[in-house]
N, C-alpha and C. Protein backbone atom coordinates (compact mmCIF):
# COMPACT_ATOMS: atom_id res chain seq x y z
N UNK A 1 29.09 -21.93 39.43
CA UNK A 1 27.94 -22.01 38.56
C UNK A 1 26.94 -20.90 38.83
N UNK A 2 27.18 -20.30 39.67
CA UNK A 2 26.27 -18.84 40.18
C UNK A 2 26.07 -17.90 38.92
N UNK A 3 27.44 -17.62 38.06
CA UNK A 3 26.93 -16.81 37.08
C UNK A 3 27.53 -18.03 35.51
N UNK A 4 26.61 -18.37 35.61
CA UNK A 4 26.54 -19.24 34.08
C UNK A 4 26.19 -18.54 32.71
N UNK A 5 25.58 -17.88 33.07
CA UNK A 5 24.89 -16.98 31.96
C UNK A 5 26.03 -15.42 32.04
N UNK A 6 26.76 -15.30 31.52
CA UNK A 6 27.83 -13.97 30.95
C UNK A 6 27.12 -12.94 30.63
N UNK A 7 27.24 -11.45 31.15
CA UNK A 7 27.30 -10.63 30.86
C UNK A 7 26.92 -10.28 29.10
N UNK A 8 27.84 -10.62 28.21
CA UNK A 8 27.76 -10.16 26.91
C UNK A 8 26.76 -10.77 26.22
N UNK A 9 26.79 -12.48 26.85
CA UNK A 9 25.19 -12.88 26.19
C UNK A 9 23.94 -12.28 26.11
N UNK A 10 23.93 -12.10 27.79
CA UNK A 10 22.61 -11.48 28.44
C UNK A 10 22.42 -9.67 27.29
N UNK A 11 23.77 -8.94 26.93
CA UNK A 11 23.12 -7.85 26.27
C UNK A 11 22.85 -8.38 24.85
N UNK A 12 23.57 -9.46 24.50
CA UNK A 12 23.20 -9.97 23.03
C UNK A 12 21.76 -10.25 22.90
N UNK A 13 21.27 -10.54 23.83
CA UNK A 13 19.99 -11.55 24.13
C UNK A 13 19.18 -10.38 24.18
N UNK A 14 19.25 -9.30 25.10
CA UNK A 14 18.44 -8.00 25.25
C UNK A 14 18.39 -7.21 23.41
N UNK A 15 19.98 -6.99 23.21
CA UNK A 15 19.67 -6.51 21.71
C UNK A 15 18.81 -6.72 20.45
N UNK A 16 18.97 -8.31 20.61
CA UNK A 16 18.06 -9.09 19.36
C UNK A 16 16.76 -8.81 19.81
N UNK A 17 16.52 -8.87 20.81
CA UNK A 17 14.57 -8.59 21.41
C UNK A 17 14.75 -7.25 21.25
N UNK A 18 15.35 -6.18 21.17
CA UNK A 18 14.37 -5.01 20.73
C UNK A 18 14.49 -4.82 19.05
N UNK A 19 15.56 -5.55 18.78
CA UNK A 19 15.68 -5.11 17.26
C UNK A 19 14.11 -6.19 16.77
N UNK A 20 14.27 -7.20 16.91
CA UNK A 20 12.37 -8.06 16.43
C UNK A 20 11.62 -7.06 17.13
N UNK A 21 11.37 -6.27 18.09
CA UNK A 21 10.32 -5.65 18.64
C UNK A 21 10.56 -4.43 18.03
N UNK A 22 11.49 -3.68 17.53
CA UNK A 22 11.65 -2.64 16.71
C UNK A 22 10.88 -3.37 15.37
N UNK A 23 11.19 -4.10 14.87
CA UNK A 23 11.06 -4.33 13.69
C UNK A 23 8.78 -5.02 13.49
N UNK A 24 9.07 -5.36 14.29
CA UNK A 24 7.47 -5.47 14.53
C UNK A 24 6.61 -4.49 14.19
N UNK A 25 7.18 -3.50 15.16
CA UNK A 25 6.53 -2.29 15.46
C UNK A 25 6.36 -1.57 13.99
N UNK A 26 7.32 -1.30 13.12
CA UNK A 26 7.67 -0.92 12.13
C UNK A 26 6.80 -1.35 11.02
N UNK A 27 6.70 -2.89 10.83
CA UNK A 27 5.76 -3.46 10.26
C UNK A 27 4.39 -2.95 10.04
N UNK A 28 3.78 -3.10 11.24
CA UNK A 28 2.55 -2.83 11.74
C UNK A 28 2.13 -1.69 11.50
N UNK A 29 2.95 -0.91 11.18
CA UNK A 29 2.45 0.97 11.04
C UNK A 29 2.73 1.03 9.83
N UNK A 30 3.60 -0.01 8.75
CA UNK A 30 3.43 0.14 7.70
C UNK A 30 2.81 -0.07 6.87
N UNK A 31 1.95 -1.18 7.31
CA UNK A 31 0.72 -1.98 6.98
C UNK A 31 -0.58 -1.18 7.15
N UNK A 32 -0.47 -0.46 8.73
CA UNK A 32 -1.79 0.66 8.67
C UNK A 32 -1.71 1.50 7.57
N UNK A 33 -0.50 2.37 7.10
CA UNK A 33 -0.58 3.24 6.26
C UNK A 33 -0.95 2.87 4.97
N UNK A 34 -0.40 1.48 4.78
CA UNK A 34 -0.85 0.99 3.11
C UNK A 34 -2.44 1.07 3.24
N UNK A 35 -2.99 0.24 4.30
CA UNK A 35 -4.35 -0.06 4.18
C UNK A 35 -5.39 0.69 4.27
N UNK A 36 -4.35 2.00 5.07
CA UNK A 36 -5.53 3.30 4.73
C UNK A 36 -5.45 4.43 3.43
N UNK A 37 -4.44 3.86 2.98
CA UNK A 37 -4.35 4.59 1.72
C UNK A 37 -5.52 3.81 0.63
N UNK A 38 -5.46 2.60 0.74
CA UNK A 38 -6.51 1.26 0.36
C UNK A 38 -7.80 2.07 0.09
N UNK A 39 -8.19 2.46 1.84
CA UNK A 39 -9.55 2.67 1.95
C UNK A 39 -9.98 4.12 1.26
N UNK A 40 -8.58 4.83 1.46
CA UNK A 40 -8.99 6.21 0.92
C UNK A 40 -9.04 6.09 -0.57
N UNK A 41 -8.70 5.62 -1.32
CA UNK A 41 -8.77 5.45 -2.87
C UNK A 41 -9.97 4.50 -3.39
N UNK A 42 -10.33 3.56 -2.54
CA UNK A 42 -11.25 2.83 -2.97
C UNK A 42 -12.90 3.48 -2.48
N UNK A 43 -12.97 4.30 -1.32
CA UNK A 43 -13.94 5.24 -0.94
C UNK A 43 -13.86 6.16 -1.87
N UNK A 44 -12.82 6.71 -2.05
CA UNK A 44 -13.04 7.65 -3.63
C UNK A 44 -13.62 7.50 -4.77
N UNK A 45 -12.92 6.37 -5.82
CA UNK A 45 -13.55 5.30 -6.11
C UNK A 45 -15.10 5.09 -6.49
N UNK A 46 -15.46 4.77 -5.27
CA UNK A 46 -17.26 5.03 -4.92
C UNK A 46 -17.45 5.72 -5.01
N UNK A 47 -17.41 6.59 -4.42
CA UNK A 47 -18.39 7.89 -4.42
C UNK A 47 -18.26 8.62 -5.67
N UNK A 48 -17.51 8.59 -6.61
CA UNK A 48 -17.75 9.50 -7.98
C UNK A 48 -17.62 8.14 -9.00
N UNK A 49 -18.09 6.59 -8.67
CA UNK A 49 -18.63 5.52 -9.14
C UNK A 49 -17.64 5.38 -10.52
N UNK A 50 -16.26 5.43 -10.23
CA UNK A 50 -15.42 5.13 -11.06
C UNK A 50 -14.18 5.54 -10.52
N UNK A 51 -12.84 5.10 -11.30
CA UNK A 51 -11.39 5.87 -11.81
C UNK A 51 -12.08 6.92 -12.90
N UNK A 52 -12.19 8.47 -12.39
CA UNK A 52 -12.16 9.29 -13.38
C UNK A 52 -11.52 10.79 -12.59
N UNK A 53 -11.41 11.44 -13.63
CA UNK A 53 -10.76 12.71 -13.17
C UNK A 53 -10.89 13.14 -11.75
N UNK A 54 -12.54 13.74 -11.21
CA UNK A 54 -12.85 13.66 -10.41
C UNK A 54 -12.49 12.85 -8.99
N UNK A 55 -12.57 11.44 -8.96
CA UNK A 55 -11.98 10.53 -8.17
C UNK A 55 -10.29 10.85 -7.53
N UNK A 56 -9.66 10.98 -9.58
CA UNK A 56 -8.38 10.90 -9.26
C UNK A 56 -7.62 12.55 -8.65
N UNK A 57 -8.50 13.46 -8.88
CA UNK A 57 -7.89 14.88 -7.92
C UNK A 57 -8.26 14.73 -6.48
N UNK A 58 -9.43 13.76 -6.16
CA UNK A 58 -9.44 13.86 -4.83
C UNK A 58 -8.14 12.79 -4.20
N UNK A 59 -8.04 11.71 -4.94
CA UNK A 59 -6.98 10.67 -4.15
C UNK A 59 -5.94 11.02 -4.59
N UNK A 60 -5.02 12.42 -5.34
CA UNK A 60 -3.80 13.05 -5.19
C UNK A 60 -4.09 13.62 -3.77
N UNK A 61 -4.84 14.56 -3.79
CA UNK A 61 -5.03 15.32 -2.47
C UNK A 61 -5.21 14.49 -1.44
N UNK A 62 -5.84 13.17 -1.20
CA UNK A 62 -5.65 12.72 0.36
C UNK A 62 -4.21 11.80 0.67
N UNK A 63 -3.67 11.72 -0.94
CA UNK A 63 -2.09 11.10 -0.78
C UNK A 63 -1.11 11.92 -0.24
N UNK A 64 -1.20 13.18 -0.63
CA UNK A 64 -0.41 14.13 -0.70
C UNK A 64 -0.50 14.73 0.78
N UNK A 65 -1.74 14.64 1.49
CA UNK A 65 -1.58 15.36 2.63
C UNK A 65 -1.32 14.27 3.56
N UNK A 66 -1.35 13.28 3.24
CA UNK A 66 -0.92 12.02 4.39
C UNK A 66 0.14 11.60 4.17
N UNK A 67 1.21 11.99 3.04
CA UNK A 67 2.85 11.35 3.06
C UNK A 67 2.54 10.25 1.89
N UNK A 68 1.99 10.06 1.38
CA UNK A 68 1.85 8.48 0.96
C UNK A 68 3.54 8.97 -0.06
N UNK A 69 4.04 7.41 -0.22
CA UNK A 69 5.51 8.25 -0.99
C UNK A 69 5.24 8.12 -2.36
N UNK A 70 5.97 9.23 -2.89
CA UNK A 70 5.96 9.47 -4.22
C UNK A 70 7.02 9.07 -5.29
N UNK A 71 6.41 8.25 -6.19
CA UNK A 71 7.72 7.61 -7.07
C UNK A 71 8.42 8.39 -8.20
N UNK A 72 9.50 8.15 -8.71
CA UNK A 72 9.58 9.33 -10.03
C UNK A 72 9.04 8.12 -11.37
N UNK A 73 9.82 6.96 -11.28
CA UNK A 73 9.53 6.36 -12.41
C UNK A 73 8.91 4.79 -11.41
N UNK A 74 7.15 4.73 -11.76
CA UNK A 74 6.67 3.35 -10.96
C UNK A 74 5.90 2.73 -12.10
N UNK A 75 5.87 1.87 -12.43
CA UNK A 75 5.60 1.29 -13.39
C UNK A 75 4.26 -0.03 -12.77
N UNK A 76 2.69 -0.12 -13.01
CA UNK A 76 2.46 -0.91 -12.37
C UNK A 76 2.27 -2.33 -13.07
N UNK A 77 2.07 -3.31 -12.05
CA UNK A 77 2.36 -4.71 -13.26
C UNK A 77 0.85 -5.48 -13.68
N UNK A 78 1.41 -6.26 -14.37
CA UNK A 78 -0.03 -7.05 -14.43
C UNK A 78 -0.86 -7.57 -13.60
N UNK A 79 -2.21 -7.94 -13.25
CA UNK A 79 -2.49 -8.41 -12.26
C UNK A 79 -3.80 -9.47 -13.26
N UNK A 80 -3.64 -10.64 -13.10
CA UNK A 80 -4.49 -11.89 -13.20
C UNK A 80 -4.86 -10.98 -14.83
N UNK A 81 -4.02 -10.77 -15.62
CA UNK A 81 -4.41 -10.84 -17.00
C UNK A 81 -4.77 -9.55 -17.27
N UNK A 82 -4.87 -8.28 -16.56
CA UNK A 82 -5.41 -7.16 -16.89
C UNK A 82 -4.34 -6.47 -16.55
N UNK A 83 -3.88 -5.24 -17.34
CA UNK A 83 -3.05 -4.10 -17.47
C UNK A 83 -4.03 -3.00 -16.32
N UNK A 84 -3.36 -2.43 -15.59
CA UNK A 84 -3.71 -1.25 -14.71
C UNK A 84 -4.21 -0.38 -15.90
N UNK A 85 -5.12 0.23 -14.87
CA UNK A 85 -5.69 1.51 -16.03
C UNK A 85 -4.83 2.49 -15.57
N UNK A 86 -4.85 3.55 -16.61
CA UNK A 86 -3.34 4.47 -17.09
C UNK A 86 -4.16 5.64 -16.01
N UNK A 87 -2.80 6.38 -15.36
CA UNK A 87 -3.13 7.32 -14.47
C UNK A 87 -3.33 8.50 -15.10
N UNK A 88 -4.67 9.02 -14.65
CA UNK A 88 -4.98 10.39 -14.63
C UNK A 88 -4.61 11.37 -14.45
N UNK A 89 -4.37 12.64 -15.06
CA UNK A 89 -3.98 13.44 -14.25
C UNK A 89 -1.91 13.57 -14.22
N UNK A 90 -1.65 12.89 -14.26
CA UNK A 90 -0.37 12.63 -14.17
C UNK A 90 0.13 12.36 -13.00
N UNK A 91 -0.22 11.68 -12.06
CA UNK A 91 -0.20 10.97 -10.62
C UNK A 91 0.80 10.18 -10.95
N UNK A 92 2.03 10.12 -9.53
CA UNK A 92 3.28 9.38 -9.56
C UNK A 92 3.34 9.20 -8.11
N UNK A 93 2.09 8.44 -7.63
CA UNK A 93 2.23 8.07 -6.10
C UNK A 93 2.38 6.18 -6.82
N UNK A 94 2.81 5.64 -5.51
CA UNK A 94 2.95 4.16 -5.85
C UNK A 94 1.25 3.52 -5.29
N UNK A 95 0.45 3.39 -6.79
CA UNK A 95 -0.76 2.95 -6.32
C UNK A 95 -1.34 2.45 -7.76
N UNK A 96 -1.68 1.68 -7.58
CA UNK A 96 -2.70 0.90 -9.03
C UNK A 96 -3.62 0.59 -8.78
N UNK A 97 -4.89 0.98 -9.90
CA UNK A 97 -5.99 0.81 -9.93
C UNK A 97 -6.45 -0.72 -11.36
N UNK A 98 -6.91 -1.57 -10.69
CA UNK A 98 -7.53 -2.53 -12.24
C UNK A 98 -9.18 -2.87 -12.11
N UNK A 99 -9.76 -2.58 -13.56
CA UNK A 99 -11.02 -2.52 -13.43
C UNK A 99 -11.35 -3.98 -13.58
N UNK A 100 -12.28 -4.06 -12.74
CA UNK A 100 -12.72 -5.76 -13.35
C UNK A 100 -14.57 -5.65 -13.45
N UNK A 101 -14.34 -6.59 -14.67
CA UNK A 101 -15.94 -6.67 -14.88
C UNK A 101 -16.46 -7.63 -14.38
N UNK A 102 -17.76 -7.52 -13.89
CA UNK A 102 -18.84 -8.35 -12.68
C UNK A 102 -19.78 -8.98 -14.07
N UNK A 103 -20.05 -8.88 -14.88
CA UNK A 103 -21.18 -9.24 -15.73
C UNK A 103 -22.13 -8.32 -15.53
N UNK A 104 -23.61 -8.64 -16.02
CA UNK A 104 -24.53 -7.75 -16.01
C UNK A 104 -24.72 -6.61 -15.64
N UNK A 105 -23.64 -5.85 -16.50
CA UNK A 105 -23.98 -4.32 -16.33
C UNK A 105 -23.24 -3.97 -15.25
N UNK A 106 -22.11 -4.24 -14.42
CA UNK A 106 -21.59 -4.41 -13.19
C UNK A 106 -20.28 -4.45 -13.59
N UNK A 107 -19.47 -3.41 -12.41
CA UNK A 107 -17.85 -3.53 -12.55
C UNK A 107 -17.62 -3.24 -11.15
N UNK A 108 -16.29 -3.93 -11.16
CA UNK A 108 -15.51 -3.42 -9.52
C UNK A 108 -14.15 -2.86 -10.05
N UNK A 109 -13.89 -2.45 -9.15
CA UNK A 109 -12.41 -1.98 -8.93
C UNK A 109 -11.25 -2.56 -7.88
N UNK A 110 -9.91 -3.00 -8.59
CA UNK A 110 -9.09 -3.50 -7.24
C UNK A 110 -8.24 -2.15 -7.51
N UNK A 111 -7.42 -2.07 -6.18
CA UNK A 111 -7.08 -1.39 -5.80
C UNK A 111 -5.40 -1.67 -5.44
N UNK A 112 -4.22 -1.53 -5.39
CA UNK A 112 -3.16 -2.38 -5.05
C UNK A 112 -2.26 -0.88 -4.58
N UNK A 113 -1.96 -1.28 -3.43
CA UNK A 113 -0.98 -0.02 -2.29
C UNK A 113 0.02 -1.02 -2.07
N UNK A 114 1.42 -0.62 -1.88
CA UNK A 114 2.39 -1.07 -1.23
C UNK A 114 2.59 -0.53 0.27
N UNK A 115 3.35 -1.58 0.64
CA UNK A 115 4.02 -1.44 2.14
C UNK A 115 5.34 -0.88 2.14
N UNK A 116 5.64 0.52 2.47
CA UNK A 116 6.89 1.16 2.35
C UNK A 116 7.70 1.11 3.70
N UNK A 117 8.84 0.44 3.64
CA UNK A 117 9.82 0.23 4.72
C UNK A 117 10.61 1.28 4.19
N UNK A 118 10.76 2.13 5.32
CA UNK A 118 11.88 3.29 5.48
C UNK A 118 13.36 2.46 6.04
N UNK A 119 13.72 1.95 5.33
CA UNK A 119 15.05 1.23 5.78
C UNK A 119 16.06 1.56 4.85
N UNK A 120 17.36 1.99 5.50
CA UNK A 120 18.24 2.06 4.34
C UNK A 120 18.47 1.41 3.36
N UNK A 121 19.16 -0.17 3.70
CA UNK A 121 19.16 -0.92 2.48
C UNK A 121 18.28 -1.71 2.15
N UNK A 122 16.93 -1.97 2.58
CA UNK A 122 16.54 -3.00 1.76
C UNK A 122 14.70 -2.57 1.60
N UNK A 123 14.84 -1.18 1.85
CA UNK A 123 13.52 -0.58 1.92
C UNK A 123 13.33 0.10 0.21
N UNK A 124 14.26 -0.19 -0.54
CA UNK A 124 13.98 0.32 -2.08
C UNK A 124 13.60 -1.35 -2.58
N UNK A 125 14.01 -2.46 -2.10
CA UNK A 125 13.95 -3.16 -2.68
C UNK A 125 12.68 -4.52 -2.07
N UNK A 126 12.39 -3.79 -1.08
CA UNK A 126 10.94 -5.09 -0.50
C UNK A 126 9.74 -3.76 -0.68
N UNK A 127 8.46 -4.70 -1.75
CA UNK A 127 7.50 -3.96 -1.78
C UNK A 127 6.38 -5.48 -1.53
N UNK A 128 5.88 -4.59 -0.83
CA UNK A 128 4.48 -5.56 -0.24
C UNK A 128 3.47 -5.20 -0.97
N UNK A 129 2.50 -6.16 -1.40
CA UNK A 129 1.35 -5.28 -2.26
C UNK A 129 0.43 -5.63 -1.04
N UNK A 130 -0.49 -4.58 -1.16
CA UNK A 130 -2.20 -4.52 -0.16
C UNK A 130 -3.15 -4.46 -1.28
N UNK A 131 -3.81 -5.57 -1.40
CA UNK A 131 -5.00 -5.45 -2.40
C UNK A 131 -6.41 -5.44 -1.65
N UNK A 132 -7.09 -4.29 -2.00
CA UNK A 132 -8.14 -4.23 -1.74
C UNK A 132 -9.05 -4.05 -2.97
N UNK A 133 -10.80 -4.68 -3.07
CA UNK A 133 -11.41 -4.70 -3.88
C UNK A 133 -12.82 -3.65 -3.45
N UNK A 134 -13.34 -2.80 -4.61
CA UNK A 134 -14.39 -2.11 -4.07
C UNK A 134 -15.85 -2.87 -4.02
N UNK A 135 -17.07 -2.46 -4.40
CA UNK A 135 -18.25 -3.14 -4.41
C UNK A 135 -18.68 -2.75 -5.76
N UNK A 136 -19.74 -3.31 -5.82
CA UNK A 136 -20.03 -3.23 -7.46
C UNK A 136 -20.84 -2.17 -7.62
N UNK A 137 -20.14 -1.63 -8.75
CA UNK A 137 -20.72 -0.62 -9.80
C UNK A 137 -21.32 -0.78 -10.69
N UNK A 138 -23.12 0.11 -11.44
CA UNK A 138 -23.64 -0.49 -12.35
C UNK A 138 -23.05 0.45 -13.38
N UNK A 139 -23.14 -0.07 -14.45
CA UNK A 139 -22.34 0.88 -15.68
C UNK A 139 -23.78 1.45 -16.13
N UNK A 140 -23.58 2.78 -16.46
CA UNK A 140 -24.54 3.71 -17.02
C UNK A 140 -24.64 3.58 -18.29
């Protein structure tokens, strides 16, 4: 009974713990990247107090120099009854913008980034959405 525990288990047992700790890891950095793509589009956003031209050449340029991935054909979907507003510019990063109105003279913006898994097979087909919302805007 000295060696109860086998050899092949013990590497089975080692394998599965780094593949969940691989896969953790993986997660977690994919999630930072969505959520700072989040912040960079929705800080954009603000500061030129809309989705407009302006906004949208700066958030090609901070997509483009950070990797964010680029789709050929992305189509974005509905969200709680409102159609995404149509991209500017001709932008084909995976990112949607929907305006929502606050009442009195007041609008926000959501914001929706995916979580991109670099995995062979099943990284075309799991998309995570990251929704972030901005602060309110008064309409001019």
């Amino acid at each position: 009974m000295g060696q109860s525990a086998g050899s092949v288990f013990t590497y089975n047992l080692i394998i599965v713990f780094l593949l969940i700790v691989f896969a953790l890891i993986s997660g977690t950095l994919s999630y930072y990247k969505a959520f700072k793509v989040n912040n960079l589009i929705v800080s954009s956003v603000e500061k030129y107090e809309g989705y407009n031209r302006l906004s949208v050449v700066e958030i090609n340029n901070s997509l483009t120099t950070i990797g964010y991935r680029i789709e050929g054909k992305f189509k974005c979907p509905t969200r709680g009854g409102r159609s995404a507003l149509s991209k500017l510019a001709g932008t084909n990063h995976r990112y949607c913008i929907y305006r929502n109105n606050e009442g009195n003279n007041f609008r926000s913006y959501g914001v929706v980034t995916y979580i991109n898994l670099d995995l062979p097979i099943i990284g075309d087909f799991v998309r995570i959405p990251i929704y972030t919302k901005s602060i309110r805007l008064y309409n001019f």
